[in-house]
C-alpha atoms as a PDB file:
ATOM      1  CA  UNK A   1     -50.411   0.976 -10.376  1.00  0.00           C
ATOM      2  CA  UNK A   2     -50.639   1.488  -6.595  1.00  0.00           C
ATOM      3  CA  UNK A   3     -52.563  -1.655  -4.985  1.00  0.00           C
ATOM      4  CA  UNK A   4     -51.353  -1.784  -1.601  1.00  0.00           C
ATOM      5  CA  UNK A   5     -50.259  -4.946   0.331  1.00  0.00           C
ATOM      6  CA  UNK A   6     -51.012  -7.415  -2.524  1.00  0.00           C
ATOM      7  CA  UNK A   7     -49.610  -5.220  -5.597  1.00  0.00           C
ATOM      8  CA  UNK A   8     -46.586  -8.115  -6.395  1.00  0.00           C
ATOM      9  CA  UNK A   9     -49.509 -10.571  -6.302  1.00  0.00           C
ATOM     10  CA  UNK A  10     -51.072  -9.360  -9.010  1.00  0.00           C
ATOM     11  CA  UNK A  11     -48.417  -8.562 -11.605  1.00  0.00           C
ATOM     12  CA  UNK A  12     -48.725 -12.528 -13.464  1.00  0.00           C
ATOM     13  CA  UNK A  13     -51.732 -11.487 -15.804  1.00  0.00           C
ATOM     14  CA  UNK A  14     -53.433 -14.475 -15.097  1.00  0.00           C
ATOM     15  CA  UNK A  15     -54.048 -13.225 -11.179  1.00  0.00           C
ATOM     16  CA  UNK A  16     -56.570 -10.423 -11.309  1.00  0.00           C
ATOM     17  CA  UNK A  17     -58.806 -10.366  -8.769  1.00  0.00           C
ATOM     18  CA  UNK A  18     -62.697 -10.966 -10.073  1.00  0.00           C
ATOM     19  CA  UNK A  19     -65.072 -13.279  -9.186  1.00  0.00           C
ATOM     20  CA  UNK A  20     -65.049 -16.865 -11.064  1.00  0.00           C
ATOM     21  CA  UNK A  21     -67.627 -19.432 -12.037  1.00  0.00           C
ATOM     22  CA  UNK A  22     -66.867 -22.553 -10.101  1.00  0.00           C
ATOM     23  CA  UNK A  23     -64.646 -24.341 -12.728  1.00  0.00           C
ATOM     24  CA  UNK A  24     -64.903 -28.273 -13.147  1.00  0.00           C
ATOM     25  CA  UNK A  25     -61.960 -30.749 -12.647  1.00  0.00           C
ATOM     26  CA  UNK A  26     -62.136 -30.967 -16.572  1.00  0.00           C
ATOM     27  CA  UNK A  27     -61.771 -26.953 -16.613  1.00  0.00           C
ATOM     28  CA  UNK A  28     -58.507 -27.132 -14.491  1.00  0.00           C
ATOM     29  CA  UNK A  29     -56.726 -29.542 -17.063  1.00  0.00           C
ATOM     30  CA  UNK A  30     -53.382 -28.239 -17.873  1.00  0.00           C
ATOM     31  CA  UNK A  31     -52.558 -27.746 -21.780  1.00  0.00           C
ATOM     32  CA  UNK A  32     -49.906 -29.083 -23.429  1.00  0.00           C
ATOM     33  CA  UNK A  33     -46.149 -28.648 -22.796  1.00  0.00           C
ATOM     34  CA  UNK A  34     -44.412 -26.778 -26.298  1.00  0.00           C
ATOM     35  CA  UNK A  35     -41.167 -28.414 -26.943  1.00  0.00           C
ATOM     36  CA  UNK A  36     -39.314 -25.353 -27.140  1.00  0.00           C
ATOM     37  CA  UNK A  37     -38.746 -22.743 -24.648  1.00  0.00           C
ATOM     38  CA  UNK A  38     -40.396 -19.889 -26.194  1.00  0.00           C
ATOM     39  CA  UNK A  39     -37.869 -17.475 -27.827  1.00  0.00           C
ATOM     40  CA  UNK A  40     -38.832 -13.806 -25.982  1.00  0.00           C
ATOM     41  CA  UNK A  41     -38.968 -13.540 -22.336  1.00  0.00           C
ATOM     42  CA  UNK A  42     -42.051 -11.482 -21.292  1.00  0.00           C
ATOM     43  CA  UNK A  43     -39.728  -9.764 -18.403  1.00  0.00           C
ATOM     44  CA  UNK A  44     -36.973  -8.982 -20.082  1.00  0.00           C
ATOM     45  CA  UNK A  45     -34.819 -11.075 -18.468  1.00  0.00           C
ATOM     46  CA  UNK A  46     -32.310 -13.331 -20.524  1.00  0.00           C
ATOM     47  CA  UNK A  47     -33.559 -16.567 -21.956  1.00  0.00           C
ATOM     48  CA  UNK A  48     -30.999 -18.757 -19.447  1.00  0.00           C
ATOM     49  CA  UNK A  49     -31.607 -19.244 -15.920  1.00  0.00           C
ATOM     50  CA  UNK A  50     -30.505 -20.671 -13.170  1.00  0.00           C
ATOM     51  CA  UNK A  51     -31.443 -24.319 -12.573  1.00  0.00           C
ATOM     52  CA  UNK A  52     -33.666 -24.897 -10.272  1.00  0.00           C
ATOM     53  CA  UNK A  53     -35.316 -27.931  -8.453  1.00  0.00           C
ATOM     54  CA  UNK A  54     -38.665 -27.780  -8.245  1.00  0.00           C
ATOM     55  CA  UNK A  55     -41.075 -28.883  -5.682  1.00  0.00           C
ATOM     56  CA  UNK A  56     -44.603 -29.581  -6.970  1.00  0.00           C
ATOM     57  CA  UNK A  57     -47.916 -30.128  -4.677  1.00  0.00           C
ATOM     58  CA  UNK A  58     -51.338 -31.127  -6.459  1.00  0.00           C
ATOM     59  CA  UNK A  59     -53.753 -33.821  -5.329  1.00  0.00           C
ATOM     60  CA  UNK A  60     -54.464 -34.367  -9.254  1.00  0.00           C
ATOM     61  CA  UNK A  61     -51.904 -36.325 -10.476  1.00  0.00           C
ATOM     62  CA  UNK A  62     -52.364 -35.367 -14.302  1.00  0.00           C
ATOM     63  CA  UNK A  63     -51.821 -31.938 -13.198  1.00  0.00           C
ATOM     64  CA  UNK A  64     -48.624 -32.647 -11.529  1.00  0.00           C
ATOM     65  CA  UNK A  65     -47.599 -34.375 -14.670  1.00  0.00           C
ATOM     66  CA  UNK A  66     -48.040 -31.872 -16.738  1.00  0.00           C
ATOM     67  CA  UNK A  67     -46.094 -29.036 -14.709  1.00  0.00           C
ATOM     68  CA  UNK A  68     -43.148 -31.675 -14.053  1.00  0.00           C
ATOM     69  CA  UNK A  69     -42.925 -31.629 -18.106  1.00  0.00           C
ATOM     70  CA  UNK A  70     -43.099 -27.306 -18.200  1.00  0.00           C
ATOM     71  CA  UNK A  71     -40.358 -27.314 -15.668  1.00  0.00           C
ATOM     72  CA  UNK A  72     -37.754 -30.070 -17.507  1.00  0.00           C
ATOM     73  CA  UNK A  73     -38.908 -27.856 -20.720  1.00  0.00           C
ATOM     74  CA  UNK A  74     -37.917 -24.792 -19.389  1.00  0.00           C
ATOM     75  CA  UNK A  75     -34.424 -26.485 -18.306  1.00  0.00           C
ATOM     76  CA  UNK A  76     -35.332 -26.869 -14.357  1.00  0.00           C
ATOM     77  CA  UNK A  77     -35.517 -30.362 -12.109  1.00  0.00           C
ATOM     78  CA  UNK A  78     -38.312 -31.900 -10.551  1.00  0.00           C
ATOM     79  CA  UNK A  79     -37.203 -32.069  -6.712  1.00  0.00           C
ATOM     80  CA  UNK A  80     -40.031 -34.282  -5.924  1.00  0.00           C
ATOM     81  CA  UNK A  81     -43.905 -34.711  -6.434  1.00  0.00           C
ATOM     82  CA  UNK A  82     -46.726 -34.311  -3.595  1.00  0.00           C
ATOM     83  CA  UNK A  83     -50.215 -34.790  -3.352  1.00  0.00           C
ATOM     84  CA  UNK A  84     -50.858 -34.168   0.079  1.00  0.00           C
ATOM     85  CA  UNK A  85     -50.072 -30.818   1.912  1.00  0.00           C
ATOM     86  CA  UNK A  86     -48.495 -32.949   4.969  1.00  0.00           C
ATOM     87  CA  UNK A  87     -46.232 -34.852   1.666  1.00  0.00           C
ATOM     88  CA  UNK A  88     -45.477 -31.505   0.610  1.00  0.00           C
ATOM     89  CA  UNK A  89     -44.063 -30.217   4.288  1.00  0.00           C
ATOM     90  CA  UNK A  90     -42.282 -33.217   5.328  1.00  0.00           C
ATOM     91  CA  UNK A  91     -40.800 -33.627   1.835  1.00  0.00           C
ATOM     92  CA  UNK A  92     -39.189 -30.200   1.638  1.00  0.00           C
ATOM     93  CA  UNK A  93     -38.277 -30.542   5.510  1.00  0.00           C
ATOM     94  CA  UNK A  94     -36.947 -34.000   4.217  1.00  0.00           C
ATOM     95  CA  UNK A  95     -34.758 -33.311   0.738  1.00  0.00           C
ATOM     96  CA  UNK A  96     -35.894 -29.643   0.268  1.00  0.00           C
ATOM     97  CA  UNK A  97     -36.551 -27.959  -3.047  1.00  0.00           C
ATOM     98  CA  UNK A  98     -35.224 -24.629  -4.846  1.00  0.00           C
ATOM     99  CA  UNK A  99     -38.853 -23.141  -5.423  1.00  0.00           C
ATOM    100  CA  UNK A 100     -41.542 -24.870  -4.352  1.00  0.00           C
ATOM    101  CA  UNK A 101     -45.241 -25.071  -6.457  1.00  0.00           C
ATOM    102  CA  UNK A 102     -48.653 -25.452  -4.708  1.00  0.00           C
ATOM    103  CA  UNK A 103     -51.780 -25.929  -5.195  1.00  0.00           C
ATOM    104  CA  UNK A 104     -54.450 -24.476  -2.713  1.00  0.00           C
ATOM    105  CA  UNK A 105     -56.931 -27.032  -2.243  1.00  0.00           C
ATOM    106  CA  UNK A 106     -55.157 -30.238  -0.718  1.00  0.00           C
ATOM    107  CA  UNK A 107     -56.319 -32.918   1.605  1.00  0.00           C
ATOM    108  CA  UNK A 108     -55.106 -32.764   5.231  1.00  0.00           C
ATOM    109  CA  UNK A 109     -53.813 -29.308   4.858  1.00  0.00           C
ATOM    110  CA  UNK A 110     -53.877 -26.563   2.277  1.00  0.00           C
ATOM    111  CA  UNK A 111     -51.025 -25.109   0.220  1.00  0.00           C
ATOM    112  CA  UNK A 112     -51.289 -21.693   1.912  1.00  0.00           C
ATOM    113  CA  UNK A 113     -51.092 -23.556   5.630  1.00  0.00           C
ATOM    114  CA  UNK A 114     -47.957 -25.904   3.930  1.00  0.00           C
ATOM    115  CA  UNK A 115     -46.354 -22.501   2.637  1.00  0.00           C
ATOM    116  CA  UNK A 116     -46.063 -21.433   6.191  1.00  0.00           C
ATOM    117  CA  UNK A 117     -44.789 -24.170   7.469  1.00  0.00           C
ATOM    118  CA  UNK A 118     -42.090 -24.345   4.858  1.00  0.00           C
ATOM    119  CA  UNK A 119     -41.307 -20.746   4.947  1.00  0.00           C
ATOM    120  CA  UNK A 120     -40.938 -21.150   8.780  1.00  0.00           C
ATOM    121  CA  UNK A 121     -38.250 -24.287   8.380  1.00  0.00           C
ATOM    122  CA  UNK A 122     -36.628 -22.517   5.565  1.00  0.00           C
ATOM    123  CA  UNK A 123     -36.767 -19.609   3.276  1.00  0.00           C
ATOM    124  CA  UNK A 124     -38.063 -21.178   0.302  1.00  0.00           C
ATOM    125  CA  UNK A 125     -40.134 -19.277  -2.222  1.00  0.00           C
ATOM    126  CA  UNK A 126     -43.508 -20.175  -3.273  1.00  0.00           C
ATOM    127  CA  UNK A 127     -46.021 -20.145  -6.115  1.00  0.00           C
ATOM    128  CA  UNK A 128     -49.225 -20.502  -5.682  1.00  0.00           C
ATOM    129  CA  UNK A 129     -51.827 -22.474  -8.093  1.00  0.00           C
ATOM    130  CA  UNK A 130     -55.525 -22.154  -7.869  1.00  0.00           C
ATOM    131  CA  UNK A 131     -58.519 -22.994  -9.900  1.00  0.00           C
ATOM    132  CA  UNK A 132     -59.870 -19.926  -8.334  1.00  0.00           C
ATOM    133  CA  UNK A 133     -59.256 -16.249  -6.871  1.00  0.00           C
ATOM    134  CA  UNK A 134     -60.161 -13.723  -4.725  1.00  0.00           C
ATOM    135  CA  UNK A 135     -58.771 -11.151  -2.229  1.00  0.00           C
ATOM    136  CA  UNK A 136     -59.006 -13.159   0.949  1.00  0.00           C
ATOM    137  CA  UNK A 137     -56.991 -16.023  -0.662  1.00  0.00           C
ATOM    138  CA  UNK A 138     -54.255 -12.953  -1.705  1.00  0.00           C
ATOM    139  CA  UNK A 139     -54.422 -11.497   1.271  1.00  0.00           C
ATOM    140  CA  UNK A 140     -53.413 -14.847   3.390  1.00  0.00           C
ATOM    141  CA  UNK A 141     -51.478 -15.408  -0.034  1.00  0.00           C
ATOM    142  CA  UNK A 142     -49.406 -12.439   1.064  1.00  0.00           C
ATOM    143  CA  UNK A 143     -48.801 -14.029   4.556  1.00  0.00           C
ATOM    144  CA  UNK A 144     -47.601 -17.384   3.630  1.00  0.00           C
ATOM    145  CA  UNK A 145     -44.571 -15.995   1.757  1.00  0.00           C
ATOM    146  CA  UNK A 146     -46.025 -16.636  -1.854  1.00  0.00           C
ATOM    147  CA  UNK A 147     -44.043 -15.104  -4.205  1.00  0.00           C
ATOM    148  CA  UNK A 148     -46.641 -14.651  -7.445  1.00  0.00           C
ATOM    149  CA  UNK A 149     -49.917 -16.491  -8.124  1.00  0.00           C
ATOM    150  CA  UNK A 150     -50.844 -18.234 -10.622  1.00  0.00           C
ATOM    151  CA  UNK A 151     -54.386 -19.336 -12.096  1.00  0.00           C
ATOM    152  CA  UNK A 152     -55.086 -22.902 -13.482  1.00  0.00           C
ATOM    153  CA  UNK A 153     -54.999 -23.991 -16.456  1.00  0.00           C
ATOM    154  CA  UNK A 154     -51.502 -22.589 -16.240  1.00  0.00           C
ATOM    155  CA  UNK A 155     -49.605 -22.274 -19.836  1.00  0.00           C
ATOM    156  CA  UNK A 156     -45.598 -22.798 -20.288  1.00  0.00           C
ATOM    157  CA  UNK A 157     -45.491 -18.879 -21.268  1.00  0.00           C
ATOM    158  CA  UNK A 158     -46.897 -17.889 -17.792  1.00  0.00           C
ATOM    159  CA  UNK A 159     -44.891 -20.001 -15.785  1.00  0.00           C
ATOM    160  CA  UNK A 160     -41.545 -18.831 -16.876  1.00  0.00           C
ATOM    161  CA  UNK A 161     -41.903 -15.045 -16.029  1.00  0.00           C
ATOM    162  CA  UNK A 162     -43.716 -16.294 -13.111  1.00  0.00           C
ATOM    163  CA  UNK A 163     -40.624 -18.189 -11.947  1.00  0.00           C
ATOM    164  CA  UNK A 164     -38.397 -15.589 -12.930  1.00  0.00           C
ATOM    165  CA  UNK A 165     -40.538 -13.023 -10.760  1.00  0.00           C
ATOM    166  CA  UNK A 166     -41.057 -15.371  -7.260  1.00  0.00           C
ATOM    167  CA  UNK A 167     -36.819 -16.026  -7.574  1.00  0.00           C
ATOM    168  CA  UNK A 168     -36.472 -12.285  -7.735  1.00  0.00           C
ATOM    169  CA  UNK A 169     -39.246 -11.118  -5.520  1.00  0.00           C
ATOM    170  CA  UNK A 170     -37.606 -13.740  -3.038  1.00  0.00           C
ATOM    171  CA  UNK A 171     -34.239 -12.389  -3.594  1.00  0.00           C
ATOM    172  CA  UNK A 172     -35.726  -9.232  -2.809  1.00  0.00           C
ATOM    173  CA  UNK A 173     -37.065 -10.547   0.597  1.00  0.00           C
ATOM    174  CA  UNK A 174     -34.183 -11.872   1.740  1.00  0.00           C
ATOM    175  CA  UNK A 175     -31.820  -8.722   1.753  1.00  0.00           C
ATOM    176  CA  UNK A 176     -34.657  -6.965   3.506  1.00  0.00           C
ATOM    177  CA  UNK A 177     -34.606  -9.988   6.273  1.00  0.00           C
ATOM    178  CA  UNK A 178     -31.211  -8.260   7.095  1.00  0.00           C
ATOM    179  CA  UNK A 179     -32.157  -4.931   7.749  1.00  0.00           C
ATOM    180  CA  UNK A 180     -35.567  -6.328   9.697  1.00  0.00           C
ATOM    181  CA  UNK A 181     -35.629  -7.007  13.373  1.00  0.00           C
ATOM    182  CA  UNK A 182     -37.694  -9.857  12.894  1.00  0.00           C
ATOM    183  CA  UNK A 183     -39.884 -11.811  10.067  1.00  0.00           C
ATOM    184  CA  UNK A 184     -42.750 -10.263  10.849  1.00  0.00           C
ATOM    185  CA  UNK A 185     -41.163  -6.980  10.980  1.00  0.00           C
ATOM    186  CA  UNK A 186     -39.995  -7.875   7.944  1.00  0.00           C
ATOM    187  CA  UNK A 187     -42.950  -8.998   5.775  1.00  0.00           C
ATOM    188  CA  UNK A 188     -44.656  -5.405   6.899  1.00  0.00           C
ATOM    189  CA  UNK A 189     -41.896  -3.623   5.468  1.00  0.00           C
ATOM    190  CA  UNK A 190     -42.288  -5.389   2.223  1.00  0.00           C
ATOM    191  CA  UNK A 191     -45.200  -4.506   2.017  1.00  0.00           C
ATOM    192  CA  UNK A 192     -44.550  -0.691   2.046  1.00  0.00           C
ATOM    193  CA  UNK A 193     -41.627  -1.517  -0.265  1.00  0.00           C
ATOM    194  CA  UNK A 194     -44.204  -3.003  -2.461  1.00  0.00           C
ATOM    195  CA  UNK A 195     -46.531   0.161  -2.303  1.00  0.00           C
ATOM    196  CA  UNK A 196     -43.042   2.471  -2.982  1.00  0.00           C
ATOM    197  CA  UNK A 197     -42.450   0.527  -6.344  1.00  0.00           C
ATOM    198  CA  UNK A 198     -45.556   0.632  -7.555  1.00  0.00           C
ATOM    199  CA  UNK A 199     -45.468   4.475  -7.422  1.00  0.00           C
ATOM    200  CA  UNK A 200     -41.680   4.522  -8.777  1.00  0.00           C
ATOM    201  CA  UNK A 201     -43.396   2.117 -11.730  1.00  0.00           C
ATOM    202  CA  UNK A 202     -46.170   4.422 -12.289  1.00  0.00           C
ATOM    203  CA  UNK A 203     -44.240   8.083 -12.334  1.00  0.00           C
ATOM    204  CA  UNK A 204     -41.146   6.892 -13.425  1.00  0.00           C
ATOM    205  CA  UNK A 205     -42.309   4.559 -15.820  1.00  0.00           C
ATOM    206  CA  UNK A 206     -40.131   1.990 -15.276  1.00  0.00           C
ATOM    207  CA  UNK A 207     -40.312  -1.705 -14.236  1.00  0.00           C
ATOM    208  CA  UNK A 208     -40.347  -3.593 -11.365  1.00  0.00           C
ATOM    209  CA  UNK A 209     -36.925  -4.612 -11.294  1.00  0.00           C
ATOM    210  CA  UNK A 210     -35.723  -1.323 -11.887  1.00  0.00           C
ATOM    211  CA  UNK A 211     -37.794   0.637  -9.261  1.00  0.00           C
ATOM    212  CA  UNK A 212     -36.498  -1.801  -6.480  1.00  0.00           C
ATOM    213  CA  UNK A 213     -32.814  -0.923  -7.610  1.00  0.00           C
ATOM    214  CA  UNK A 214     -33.803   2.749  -7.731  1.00  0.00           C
ATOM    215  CA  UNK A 215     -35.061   2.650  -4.180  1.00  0.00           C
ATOM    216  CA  UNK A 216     -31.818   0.367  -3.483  1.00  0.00           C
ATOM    217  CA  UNK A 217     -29.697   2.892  -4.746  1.00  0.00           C
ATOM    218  CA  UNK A 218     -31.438   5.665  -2.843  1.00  0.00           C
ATOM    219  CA  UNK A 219     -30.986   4.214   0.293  1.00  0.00           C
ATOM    220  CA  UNK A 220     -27.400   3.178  -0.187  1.00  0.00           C
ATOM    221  CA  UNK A 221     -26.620   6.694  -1.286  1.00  0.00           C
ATOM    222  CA  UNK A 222     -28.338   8.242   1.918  1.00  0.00           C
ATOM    223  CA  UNK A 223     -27.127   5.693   4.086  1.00  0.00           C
ATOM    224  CA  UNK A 224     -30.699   4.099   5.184  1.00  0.00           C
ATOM    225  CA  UNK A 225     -33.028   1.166   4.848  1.00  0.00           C
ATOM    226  CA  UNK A 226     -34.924   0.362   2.130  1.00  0.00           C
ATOM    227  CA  UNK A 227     -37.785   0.933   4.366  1.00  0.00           C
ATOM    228  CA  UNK A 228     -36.917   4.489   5.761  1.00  0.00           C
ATOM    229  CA  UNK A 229     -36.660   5.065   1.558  1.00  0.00           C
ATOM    230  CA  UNK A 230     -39.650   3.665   0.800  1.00  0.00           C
ATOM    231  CA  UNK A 231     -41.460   5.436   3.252  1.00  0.00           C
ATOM    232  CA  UNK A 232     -39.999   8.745   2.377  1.00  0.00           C
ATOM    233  CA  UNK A 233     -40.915   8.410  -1.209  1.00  0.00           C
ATOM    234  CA  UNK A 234     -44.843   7.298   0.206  1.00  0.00           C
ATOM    235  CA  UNK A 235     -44.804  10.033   2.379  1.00  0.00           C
ATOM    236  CA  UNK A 236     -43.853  12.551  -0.515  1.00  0.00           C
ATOM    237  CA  UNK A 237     -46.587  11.093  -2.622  1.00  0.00           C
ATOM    238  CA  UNK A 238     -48.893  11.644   0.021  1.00  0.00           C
ATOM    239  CA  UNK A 239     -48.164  15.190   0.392  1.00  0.00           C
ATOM    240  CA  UNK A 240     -48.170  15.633  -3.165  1.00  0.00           C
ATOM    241  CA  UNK A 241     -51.756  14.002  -3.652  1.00  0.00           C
ATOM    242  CA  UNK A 242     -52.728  16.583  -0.900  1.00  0.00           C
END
């Protein structure tokens, strides 16, 4: 359950990291929208949500079509549409967006480059699309401020727990911002958070939610960081492991 830096990456099913045939444009098309949000939430979370408005980035325009339809289904706005990477920046600099959804490959600039460049402006989180996946595009994935990772064709059943996940993992981010120095200070000690959780998950058997308020509950009751917890709890591990 341990994977180091990119563990939160690859918690959406349809992220694992294996090699993949070069898919066709007619591969990537997006399946139809159900009607009906679908009546159990794979996370556990309850049905409602907030609503949010939605940024969407995709140089195919069918593909943008389709996800604008997902999000209205799943009771969420459509802040605007881009099909540029430079669109996608000045646009959220522009009117802004709740959650913004990107695809990699985009002319002029790609969706990991525009996720910086958001991120940077404002703290907005981000979900990645691809056609494709491996660990280098995780990896600078993981330094763009992407909150989970999805794989095209994308379903209506993936992208709610997705959404659910990037608003929490976000959420998650943020309070950690406070105790941090500085962003990048602060995106290292996520990632240690990350690794603490995913041993909490894995001994303790419990999800991801609840292993971030365990460790948020440890450090409250001793009076540290999250960080200083986390990094007790991989130090013990260590030791343990021999």
């Amino acid at each position: 359950m341990v994977h180091g830096a990119t563990t939160h990456l690859r918690r959406i099913n349809s992220a694992a990291v294996s090699p993949a045939r070069p898919r066709s444009r007619q591969d990537l098309r997006m399946p139809a929208v159900t009607n009906m949000r679908p009546k159990s939430d794979p996370t556990g979370e309850a049905e409602t949500q907030t609503r949010l408005r939605v940024a969407v980035a995709d140089d195919d325009p069918d593909v943008r079509e389709v996800l604008a339809k997902m999000l209205r289904a799943l009771g969420h706005e459509l802040a605007f549409e881009a099909s540029t990477g430079r669109q996608l920046v000045d646009q959220c600099l522009a009117v802004g967006a709740d959650l913004v959804m990107t695809d990699i490959q985009m002319p002029d600039m790609d969706g990991l480059d525009a996720a910086s460049l958001i991120y940077r402006n404002s703290a907005t989180p981000i979900i990645l699309l691809s056609g494709h996946c491996d660990r280098a595009l995780i990896e600078r994935a993981e330094e763009s401020h992407v909150f989970a990772y999805l794989l095209k064709p994308i379903t209506q059943l993936q992208l709610e727990p997705a959404i659910l996940l990037a608003m929490r993992r976000h959420d998650e981010f943020q309070a950690l911002k406070h105790e941090a120095d500085d962003l990048r200070q602060a995106l290292a000690d996520r990632k240690l958070i990350e690794r603490a959780k995913g041993l909490l998950m894995k001994h303790l058997n419990l999800d991801e939610q609840d292993a971030f308020r365990k460790l948020q509950k440890l450090a409250s009751s001793k009076n540290k960081k999250l960080v200083e917890i986390a990094e007790m709890v991989l130090t013990m591990a260590e030791a343990l492991n021999g």
